[in-house]
N, C-alpha and C. Protein backbone atom coordinates (compact mmCIF):
# COMPACT_ATOMS: atom_id res chain seq x y z
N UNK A 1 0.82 -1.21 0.00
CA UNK A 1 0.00 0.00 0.00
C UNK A 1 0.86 1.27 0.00
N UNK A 2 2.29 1.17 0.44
CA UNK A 2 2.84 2.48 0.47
C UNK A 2 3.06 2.68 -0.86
N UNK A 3 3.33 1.67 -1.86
CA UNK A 3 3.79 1.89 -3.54
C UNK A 3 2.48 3.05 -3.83
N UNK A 4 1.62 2.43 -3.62
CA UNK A 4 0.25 3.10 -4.36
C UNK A 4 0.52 4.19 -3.30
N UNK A 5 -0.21 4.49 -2.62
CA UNK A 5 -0.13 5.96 -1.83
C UNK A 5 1.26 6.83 -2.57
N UNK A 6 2.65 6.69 -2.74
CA UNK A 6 3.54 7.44 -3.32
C UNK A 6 2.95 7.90 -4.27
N UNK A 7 2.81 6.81 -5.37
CA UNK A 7 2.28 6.97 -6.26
C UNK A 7 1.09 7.94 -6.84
N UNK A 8 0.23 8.06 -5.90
CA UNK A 8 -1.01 8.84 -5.87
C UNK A 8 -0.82 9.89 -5.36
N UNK A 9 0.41 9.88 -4.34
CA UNK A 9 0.87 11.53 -4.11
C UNK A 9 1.09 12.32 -5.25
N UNK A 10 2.48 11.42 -5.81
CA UNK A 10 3.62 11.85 -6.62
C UNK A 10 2.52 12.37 -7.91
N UNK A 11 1.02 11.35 -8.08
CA UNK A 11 0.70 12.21 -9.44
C UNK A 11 -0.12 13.89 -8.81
N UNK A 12 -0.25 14.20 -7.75
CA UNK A 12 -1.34 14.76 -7.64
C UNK A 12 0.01 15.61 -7.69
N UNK A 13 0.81 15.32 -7.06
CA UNK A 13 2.15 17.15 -7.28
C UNK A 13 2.50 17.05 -8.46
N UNK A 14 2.19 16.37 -9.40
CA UNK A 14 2.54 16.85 -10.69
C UNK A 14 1.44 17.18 -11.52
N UNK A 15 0.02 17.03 -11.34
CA UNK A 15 -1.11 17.60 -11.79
C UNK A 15 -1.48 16.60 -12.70
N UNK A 16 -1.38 15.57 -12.01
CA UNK A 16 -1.80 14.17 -13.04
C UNK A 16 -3.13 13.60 -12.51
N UNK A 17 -3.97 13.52 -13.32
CA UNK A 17 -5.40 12.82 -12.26
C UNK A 17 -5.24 11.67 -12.15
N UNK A 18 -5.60 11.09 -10.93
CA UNK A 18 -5.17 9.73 -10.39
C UNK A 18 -6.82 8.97 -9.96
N UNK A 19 -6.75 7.53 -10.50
CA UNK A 19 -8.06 6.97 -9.97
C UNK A 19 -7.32 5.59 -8.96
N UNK A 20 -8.22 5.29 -8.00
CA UNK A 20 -7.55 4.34 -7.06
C UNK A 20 -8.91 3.15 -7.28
N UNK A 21 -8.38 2.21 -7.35
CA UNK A 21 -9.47 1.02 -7.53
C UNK A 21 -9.06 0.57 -6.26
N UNK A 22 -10.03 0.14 -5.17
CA UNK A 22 -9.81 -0.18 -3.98
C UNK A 22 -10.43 -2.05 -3.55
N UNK A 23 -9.59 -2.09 -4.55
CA UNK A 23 -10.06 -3.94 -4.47
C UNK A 23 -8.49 -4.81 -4.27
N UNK A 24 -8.59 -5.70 -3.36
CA UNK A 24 -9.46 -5.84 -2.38
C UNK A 24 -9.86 -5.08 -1.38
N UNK A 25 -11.30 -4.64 -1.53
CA UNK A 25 -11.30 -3.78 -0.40
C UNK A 25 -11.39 -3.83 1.44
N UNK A 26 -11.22 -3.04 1.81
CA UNK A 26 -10.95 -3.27 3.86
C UNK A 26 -11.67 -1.61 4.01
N UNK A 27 -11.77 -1.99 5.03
CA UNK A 27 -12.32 -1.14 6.23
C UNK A 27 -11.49 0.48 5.71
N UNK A 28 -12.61 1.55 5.78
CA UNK A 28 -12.38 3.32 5.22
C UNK A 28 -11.32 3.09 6.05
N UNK A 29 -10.72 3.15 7.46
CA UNK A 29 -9.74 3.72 8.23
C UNK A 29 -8.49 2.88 7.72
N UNK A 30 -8.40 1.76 7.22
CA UNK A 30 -7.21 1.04 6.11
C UNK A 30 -6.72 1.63 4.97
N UNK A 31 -7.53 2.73 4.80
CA UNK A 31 -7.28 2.98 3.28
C UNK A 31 -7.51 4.54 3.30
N UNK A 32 -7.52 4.99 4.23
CA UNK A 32 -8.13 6.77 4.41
C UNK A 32 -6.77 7.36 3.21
N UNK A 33 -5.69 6.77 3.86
CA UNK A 33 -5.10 7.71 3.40
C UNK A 33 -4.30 7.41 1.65
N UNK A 34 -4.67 6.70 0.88
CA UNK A 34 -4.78 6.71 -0.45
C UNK A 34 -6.01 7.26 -1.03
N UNK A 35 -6.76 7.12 -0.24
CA UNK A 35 -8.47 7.58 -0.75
C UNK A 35 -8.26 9.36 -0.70
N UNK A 36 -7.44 9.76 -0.25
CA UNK A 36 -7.22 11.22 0.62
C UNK A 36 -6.16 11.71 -0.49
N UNK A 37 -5.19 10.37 -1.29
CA UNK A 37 -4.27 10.88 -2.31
C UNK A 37 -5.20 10.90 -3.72
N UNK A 38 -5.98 10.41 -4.10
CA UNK A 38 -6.56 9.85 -5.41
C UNK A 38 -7.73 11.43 -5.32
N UNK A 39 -8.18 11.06 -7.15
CA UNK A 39 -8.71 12.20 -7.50
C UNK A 39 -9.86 11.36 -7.80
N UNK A 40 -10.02 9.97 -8.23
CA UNK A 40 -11.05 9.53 -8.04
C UNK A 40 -11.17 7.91 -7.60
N UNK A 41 -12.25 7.66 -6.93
CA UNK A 41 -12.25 6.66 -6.08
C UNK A 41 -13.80 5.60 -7.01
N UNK A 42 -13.16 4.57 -7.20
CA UNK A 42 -13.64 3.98 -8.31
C UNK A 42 -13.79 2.57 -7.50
N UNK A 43 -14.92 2.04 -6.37
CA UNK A 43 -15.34 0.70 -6.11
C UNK A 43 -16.01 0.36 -7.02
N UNK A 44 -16.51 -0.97 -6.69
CA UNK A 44 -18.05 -1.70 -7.14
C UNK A 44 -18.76 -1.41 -5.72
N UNK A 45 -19.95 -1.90 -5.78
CA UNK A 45 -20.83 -1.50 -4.77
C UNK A 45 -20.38 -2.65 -3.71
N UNK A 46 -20.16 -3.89 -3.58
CA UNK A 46 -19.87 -4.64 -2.74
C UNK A 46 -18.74 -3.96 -2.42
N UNK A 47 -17.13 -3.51 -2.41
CA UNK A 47 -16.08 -3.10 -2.28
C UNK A 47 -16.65 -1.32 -1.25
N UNK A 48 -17.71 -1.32 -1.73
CA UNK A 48 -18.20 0.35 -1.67
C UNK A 48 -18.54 -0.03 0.16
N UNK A 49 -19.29 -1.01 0.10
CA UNK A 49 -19.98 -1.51 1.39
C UNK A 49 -19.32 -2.00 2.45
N UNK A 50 -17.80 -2.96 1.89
CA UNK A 50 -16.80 -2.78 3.06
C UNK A 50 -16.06 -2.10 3.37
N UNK A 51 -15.87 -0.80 2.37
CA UNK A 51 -15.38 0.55 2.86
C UNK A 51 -15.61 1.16 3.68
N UNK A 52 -17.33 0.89 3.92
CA UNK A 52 -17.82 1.57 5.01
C UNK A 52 -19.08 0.88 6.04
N UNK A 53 -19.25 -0.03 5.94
CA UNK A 53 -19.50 -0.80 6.41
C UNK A 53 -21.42 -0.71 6.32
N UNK A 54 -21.36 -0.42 5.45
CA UNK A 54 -23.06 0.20 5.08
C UNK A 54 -23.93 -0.93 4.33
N UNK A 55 -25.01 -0.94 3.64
CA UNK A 55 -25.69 -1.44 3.08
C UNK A 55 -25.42 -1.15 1.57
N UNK A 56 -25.36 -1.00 0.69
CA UNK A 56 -25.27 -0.68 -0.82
C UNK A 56 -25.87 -1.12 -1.66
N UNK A 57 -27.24 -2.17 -0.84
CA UNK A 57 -28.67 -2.27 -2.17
C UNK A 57 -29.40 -1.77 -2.84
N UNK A 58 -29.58 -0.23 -2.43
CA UNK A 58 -30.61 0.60 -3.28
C UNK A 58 -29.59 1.64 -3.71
N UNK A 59 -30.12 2.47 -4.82
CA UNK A 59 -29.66 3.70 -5.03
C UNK A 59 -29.43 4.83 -3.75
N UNK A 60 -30.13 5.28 -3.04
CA UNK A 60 -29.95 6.07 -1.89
C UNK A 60 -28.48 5.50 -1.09
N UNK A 61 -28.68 3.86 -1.25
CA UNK A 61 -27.76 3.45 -0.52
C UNK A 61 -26.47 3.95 -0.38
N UNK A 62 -26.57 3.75 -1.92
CA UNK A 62 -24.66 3.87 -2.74
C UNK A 62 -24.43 5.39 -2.85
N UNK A 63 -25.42 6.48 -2.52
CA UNK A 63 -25.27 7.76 -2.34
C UNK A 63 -24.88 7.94 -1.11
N UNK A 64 -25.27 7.50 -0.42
CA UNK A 64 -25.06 7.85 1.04
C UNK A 64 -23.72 7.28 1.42
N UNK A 65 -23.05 6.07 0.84
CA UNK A 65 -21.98 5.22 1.59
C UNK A 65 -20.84 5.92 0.69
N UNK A 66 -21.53 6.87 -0.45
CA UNK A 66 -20.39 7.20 -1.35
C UNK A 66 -20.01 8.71 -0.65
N UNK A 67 -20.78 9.82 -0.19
CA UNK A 67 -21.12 10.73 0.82
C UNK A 67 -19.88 9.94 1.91
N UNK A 68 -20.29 9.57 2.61
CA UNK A 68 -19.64 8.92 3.59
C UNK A 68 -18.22 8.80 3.35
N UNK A 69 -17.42 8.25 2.72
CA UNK A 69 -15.93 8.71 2.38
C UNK A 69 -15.39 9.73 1.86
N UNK A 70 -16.41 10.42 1.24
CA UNK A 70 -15.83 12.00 0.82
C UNK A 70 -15.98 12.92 2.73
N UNK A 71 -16.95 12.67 3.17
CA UNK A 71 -16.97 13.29 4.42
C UNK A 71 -15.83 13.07 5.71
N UNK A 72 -15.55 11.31 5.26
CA UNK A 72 -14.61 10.97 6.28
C UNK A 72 -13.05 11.57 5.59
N UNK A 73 -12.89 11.80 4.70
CA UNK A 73 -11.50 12.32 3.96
C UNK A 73 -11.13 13.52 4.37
N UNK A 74 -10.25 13.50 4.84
CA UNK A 74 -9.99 15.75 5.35
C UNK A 74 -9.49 15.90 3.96
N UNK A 75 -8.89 15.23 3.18
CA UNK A 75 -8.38 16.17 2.27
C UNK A 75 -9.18 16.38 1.01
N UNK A 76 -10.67 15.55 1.24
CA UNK A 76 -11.44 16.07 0.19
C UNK A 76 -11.93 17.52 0.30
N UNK A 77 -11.10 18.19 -0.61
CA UNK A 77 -11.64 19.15 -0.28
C UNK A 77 -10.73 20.15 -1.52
N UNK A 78 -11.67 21.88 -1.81
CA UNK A 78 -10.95 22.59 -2.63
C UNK A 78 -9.17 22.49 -3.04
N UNK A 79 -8.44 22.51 -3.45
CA UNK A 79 -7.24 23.10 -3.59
C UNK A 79 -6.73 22.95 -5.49
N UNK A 80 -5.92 23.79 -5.65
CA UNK A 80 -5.36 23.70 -6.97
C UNK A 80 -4.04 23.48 -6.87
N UNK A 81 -3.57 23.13 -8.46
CA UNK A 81 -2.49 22.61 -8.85
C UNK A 81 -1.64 23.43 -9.93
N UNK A 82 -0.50 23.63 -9.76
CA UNK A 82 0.47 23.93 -10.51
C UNK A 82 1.13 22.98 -11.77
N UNK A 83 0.79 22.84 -13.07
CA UNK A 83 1.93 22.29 -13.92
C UNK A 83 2.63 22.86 -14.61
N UNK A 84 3.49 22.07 -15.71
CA UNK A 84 4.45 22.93 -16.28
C UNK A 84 4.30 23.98 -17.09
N UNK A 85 2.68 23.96 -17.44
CA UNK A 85 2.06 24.73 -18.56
C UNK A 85 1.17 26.25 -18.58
N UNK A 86 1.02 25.61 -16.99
CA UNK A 86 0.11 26.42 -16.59
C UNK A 86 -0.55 26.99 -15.01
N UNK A 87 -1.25 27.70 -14.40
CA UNK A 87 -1.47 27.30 -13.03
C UNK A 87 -2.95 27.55 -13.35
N UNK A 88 -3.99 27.03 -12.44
CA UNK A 88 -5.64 26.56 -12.50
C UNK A 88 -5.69 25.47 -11.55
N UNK A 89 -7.40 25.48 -11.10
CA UNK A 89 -7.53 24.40 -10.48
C UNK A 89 -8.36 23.56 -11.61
N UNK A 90 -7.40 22.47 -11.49
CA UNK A 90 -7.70 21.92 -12.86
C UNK A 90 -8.73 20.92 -12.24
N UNK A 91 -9.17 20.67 -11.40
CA UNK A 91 -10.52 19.62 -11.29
C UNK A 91 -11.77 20.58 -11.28
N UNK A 92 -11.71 22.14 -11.10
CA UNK A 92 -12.67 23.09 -10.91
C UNK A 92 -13.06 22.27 -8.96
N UNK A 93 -12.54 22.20 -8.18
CA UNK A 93 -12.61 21.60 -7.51
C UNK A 93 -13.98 22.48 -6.54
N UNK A 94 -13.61 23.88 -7.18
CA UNK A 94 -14.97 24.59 -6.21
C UNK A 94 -16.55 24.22 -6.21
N UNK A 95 -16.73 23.06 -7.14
CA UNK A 95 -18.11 22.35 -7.59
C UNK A 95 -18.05 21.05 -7.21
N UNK A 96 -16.55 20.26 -6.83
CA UNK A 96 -16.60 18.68 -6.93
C UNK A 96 -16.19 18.37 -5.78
N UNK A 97 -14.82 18.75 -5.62
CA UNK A 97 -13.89 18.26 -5.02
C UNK A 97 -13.50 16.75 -5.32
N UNK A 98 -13.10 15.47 -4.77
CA UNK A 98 -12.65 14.30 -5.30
C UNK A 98 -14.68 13.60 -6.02
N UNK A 99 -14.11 12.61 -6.74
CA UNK A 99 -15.57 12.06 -7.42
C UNK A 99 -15.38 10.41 -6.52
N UNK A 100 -16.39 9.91 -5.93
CA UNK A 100 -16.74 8.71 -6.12
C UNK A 100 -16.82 7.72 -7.26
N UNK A 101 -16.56 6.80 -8.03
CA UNK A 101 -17.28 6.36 -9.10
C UNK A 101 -17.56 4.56 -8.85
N UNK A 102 -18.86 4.55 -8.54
CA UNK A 102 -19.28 2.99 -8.33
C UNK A 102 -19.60 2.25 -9.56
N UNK A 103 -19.25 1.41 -9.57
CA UNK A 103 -19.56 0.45 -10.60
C UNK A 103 -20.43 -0.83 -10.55
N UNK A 104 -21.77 -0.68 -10.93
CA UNK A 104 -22.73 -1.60 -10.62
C UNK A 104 -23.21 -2.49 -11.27
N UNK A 105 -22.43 -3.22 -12.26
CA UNK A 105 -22.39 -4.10 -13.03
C UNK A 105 -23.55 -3.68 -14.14
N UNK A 106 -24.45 -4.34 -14.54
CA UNK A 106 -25.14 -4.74 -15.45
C UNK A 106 -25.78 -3.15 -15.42
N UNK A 107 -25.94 -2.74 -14.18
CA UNK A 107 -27.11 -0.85 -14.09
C UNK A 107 -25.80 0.06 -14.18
N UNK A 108 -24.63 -0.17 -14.79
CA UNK A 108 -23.85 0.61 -14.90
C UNK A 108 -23.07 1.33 -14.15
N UNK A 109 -23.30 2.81 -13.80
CA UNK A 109 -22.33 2.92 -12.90
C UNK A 109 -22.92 4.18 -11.72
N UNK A 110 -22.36 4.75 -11.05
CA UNK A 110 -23.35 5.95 -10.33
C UNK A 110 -22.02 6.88 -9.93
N UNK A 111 -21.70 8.03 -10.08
CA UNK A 111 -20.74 9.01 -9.99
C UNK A 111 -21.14 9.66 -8.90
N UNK A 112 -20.42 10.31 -7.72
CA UNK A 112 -20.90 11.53 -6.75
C UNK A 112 -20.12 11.83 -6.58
N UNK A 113 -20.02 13.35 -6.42
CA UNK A 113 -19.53 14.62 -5.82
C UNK A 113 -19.88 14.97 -4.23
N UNK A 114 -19.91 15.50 -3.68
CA UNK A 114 -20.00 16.64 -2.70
C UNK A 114 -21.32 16.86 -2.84
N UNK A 115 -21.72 17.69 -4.20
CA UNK A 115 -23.06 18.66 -4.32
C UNK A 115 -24.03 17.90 -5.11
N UNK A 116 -23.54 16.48 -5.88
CA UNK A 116 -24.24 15.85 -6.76
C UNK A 116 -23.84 14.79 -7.31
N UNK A 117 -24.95 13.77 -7.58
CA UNK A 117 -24.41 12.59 -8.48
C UNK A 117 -24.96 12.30 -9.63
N UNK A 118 -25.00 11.35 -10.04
CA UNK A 118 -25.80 11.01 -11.27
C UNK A 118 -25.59 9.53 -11.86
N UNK A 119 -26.67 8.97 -12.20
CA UNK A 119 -26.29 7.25 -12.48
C UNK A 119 -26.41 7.37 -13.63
N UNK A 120 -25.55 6.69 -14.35
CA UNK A 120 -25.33 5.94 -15.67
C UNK A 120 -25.72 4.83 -16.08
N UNK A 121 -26.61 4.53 -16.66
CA UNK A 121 -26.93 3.41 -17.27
C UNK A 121 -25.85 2.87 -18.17
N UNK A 122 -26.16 1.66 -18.39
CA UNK A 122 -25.04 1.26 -19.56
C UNK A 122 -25.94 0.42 -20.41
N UNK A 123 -25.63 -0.34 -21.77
CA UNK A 123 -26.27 -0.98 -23.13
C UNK A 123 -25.75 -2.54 -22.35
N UNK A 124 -27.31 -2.89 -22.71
CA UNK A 124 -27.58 -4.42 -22.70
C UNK A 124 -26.81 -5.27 -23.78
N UNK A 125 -26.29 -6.27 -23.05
CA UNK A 125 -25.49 -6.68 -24.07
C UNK A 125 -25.89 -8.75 -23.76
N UNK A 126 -25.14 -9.33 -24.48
CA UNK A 126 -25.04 -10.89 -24.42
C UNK A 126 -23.78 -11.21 -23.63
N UNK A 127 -24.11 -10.82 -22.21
CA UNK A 127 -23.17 -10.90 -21.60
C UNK A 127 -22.39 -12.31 -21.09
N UNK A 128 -21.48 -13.07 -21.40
CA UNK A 128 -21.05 -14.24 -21.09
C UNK A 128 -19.81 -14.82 -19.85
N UNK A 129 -19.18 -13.82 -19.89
CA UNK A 129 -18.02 -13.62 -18.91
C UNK A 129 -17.66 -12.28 -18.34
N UNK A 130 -18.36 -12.06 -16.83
CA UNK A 130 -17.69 -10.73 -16.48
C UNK A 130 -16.78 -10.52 -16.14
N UNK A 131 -15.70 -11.48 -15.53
CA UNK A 131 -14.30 -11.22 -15.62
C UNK A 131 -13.46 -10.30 -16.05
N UNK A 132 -13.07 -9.57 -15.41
CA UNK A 132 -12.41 -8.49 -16.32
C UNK A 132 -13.18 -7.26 -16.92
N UNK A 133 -14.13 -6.76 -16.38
CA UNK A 133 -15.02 -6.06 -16.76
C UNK A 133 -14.58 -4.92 -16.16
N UNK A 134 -14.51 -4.62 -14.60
CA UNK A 134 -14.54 -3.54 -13.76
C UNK A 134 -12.94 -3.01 -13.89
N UNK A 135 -11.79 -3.76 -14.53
CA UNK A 135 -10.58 -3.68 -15.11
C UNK A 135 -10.54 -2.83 -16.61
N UNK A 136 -11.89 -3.21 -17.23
CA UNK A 136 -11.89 -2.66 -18.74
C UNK A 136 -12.37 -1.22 -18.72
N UNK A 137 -13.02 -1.48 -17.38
CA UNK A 137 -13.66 -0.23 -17.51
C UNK A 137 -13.16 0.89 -16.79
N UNK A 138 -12.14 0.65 -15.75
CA UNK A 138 -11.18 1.57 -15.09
C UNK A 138 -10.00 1.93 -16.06
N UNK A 139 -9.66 0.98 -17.10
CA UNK A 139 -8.70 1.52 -17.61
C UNK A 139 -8.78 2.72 -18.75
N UNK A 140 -9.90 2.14 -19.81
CA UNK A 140 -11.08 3.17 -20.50
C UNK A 140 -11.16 4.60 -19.81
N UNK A 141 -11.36 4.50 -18.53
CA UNK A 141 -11.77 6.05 -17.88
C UNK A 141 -10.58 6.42 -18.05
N UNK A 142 -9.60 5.71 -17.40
CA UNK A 142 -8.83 6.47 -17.41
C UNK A 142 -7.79 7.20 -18.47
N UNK A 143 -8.24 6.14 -19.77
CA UNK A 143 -7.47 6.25 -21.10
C UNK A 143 -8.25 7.47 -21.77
N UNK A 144 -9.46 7.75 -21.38
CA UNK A 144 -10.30 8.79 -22.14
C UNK A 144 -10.33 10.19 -21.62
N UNK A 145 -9.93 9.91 -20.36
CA UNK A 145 -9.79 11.37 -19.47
C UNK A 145 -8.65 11.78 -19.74
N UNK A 146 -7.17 10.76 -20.02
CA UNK A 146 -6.40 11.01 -20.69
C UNK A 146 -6.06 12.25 -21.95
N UNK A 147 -7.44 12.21 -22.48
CA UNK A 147 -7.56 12.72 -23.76
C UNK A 147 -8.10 13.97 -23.83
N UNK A 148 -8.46 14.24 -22.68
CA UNK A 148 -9.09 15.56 -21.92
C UNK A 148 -10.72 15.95 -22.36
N UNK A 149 -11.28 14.45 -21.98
CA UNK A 149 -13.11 14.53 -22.25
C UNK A 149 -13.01 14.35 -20.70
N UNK A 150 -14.61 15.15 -20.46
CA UNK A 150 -14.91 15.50 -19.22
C UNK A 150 -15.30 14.05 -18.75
N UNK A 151 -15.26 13.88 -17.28
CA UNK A 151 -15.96 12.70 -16.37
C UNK A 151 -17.15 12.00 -16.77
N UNK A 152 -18.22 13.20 -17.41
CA UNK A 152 -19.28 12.04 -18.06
C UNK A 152 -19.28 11.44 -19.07
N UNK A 153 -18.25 12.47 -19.73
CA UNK A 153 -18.23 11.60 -21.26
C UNK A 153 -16.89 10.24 -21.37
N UNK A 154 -16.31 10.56 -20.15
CA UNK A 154 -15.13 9.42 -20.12
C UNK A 154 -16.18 8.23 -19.46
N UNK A 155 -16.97 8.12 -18.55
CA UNK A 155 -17.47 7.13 -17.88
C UNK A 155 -18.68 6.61 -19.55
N UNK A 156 -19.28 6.85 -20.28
CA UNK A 156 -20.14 6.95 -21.07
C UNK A 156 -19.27 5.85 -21.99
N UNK A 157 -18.09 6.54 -22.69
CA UNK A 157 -17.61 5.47 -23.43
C UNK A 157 -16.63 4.16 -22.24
N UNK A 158 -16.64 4.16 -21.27
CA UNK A 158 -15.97 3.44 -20.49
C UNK A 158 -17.07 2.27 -20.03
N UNK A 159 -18.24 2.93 -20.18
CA UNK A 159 -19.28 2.13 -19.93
C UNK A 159 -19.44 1.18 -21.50
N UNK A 160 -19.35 1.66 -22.31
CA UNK A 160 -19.16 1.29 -23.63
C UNK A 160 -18.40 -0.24 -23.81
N UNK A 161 -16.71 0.14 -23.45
CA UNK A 161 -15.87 -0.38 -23.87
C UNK A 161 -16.52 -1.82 -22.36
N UNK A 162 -16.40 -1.97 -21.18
CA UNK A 162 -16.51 -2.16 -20.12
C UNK A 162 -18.18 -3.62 -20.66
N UNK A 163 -18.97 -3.23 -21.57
CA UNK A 163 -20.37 -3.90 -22.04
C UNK A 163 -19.59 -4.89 -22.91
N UNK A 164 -18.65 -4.46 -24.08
CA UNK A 164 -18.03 -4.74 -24.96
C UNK A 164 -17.29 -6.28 -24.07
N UNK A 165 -16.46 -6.21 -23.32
CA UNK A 165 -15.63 -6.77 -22.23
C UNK A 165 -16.22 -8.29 -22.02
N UNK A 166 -17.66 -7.76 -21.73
CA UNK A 166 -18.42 -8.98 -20.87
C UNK A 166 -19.23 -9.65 -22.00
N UNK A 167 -18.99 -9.32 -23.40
CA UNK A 167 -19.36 -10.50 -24.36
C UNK A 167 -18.18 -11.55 -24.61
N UNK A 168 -17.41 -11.25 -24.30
CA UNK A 168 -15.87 -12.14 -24.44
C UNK A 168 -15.69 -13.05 -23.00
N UNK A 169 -15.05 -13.78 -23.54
CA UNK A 169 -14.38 -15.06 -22.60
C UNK A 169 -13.18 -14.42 -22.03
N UNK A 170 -12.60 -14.78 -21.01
CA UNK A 170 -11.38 -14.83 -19.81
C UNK A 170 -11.10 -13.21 -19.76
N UNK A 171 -9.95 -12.89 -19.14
CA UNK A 171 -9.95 -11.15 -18.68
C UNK A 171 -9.22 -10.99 -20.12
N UNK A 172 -8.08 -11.09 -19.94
CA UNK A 172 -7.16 -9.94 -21.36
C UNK A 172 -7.70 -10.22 -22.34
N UNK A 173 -8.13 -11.26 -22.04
CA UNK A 173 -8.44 -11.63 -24.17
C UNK A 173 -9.85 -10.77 -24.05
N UNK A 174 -10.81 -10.35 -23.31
CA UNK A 174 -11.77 -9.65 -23.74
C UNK A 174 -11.41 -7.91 -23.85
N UNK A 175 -10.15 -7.32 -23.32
CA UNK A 175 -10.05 -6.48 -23.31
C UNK A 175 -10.20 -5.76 -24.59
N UNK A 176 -10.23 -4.48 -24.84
CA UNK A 176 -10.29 -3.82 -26.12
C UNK A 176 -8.87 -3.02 -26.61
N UNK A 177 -8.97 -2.69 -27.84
CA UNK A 177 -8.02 -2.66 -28.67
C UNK A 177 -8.50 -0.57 -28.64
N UNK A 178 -7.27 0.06 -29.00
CA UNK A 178 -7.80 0.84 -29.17
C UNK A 178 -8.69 1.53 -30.01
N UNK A 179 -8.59 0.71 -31.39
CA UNK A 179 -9.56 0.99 -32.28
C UNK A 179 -11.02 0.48 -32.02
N UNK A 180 -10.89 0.24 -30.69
CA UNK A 180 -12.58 -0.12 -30.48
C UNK A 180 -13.16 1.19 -30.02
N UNK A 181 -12.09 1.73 -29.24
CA UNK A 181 -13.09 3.36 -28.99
C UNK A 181 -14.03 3.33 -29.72
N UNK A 182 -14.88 4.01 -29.65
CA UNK A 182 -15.83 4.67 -30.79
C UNK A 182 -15.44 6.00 -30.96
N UNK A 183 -15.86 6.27 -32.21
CA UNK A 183 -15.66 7.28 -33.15
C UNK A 183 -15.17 8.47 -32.54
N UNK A 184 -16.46 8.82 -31.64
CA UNK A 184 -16.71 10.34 -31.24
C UNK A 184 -15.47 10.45 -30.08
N UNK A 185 -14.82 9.25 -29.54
CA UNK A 185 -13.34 9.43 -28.47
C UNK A 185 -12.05 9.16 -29.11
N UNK A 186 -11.86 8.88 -30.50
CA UNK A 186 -10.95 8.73 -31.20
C UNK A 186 -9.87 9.91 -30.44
N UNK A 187 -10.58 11.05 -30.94
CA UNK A 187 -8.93 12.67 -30.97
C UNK A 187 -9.10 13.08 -29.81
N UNK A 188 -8.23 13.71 -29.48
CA UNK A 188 -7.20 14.01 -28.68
C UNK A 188 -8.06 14.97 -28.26
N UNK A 189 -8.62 16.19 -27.22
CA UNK A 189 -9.03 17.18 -26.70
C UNK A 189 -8.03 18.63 -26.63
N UNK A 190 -8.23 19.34 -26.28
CA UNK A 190 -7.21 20.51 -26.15
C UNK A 190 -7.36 20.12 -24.24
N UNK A 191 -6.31 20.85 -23.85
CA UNK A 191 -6.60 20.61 -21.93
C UNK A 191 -7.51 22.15 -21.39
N UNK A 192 -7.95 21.17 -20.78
CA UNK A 192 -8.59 21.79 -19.88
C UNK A 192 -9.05 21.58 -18.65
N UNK A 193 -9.97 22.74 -17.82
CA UNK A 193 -10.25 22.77 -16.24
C UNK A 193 -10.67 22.18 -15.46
N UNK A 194 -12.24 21.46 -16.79
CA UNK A 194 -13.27 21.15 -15.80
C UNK A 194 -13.42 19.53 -16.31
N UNK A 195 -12.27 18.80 -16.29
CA UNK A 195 -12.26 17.59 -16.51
C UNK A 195 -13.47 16.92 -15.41
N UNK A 196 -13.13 16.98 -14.14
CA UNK A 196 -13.86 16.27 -13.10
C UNK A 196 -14.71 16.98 -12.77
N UNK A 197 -15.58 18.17 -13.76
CA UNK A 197 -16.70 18.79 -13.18
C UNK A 197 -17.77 18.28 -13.14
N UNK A 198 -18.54 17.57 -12.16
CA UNK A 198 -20.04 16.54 -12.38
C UNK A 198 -21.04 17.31 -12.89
C-alpha cells in the first residue's frame, strides 16, 4: 500500500489525475489515506460496502456510503495545482472536489460529488463472462480522461468499452483494442479545467 499511496501523491504534485481502484477492499480507516491521495475513487458496490461498512442495495444506498468517504477524507476538499504549462484548479474543484465512481455491473455505474451525483446506465449486451469487466472499464476512464473529455463523457464510453468486455471469454483476451473506442473518443481534446466537473 505504500507503492500506491507514493504513487497517488507523486501524481497529484505533478497535476496528473489519479483513480484508485480499492479492491481488495478493507475497512475506510485502512485505506483513508490513499483515498485522501486519489482524485477519483472507483469501487463496485460490494467493495463500496466494506469501505464503510453500510448497506449498498438501493440507489440512496450507494449515495449515502459514497457521501460517507468524501466526508470521512480531510483532504477532500478545494485546492489547486500547478503544472508545467500552466497554473488553474484543474478539477474546478470549487463544484466537486474528489468524485466517487461505483460500478454496478449490469445498471452501470453511479458518480458523486460533494453537491451531486448522477447514475449511468449502460447498453444491454449478451453478456457471457464478467471477468475483467470492472478492469476494462477503469482503464477506459482512465485512457479517455487522458484525452481531456470531461468525467461524463469518459465514464459513457468506459461504460461502452466495459459492455463490450463482458461478451468475451477470460480477462485480457476480452479487453479492447484501441480501435474499439468509438468514433466520437478517437482525438485528442485541447486541456482543460473542468475535466472532473459533475
Amino acid at each position: 500500500m505504500k507503492c500506491t499511496i507514493k504513487a497517488l501523491q507523486t501524481a497529484r504534485k505533478h497535476s496528473i489525475i489519479s483513480i484508485f481502484n480499492c479492491a481488495p477492499a478493507l475497512p475506510l480507516a485502512q485505506l483513508e489515506e490513499a483515498i485522501d491521495s486519489c482524485d477519483i475513487l472507483c469501487p463496485n458496490e460490494t467493495e463500496l460496502s466494506t469501505l464503510t461498512g453500510t448497506s449498498t442495495s438501493s440507489n440512496e444506498d450507494i449515495v449515502n456510503a459514497s457521501l460517507m468517504v468524501l466526508n470521512k477524507c480531510p483532504n477532500c476538499k478545494i485546492h489547486s495545482f500547478t503544472n508545467s504549462l500552466t497554473t488553474h484548479s484543474l478539477f474546478t474543484r470549487t463544484c466537486t472536489g474528489k468524485l466517487v465512481v461505483v460500478t454496478l455491473g449490469e445498471n452501470g455505474c453511479c458518480v458523486v460529488s460533494r453537491t451531486r451525483h448522477v447514475f449511468c446506465p449502460t447498453e444491454k449486451t449478451n453478456c457471457v463472462d464478467t471477468v475483467g469487466a470492472g478492469d476494462s472499464f477503469i482503464g477506459t476512464l482512465a485512457f479517455i480522461l487522458s484525452k481531456n473529455y470531461c468525467i461524463l463523457e469518459a465514464i459513457t464510453c468506459a461504460l461502452k468499452i466495459a459492455s463490450l468486455s463482458v461478451t468475451r471469454f477470460g480477462a485480457q483476451k476480452s479487453y479492447s483494442y484501441a480501435t474499439d473506442i468509438p468514433t466520437e473518443f478517437q482525438a485528442s481534446r485541447e486541456a482543460r479545467e473542468d475535466l472532473l466537473t459533475l
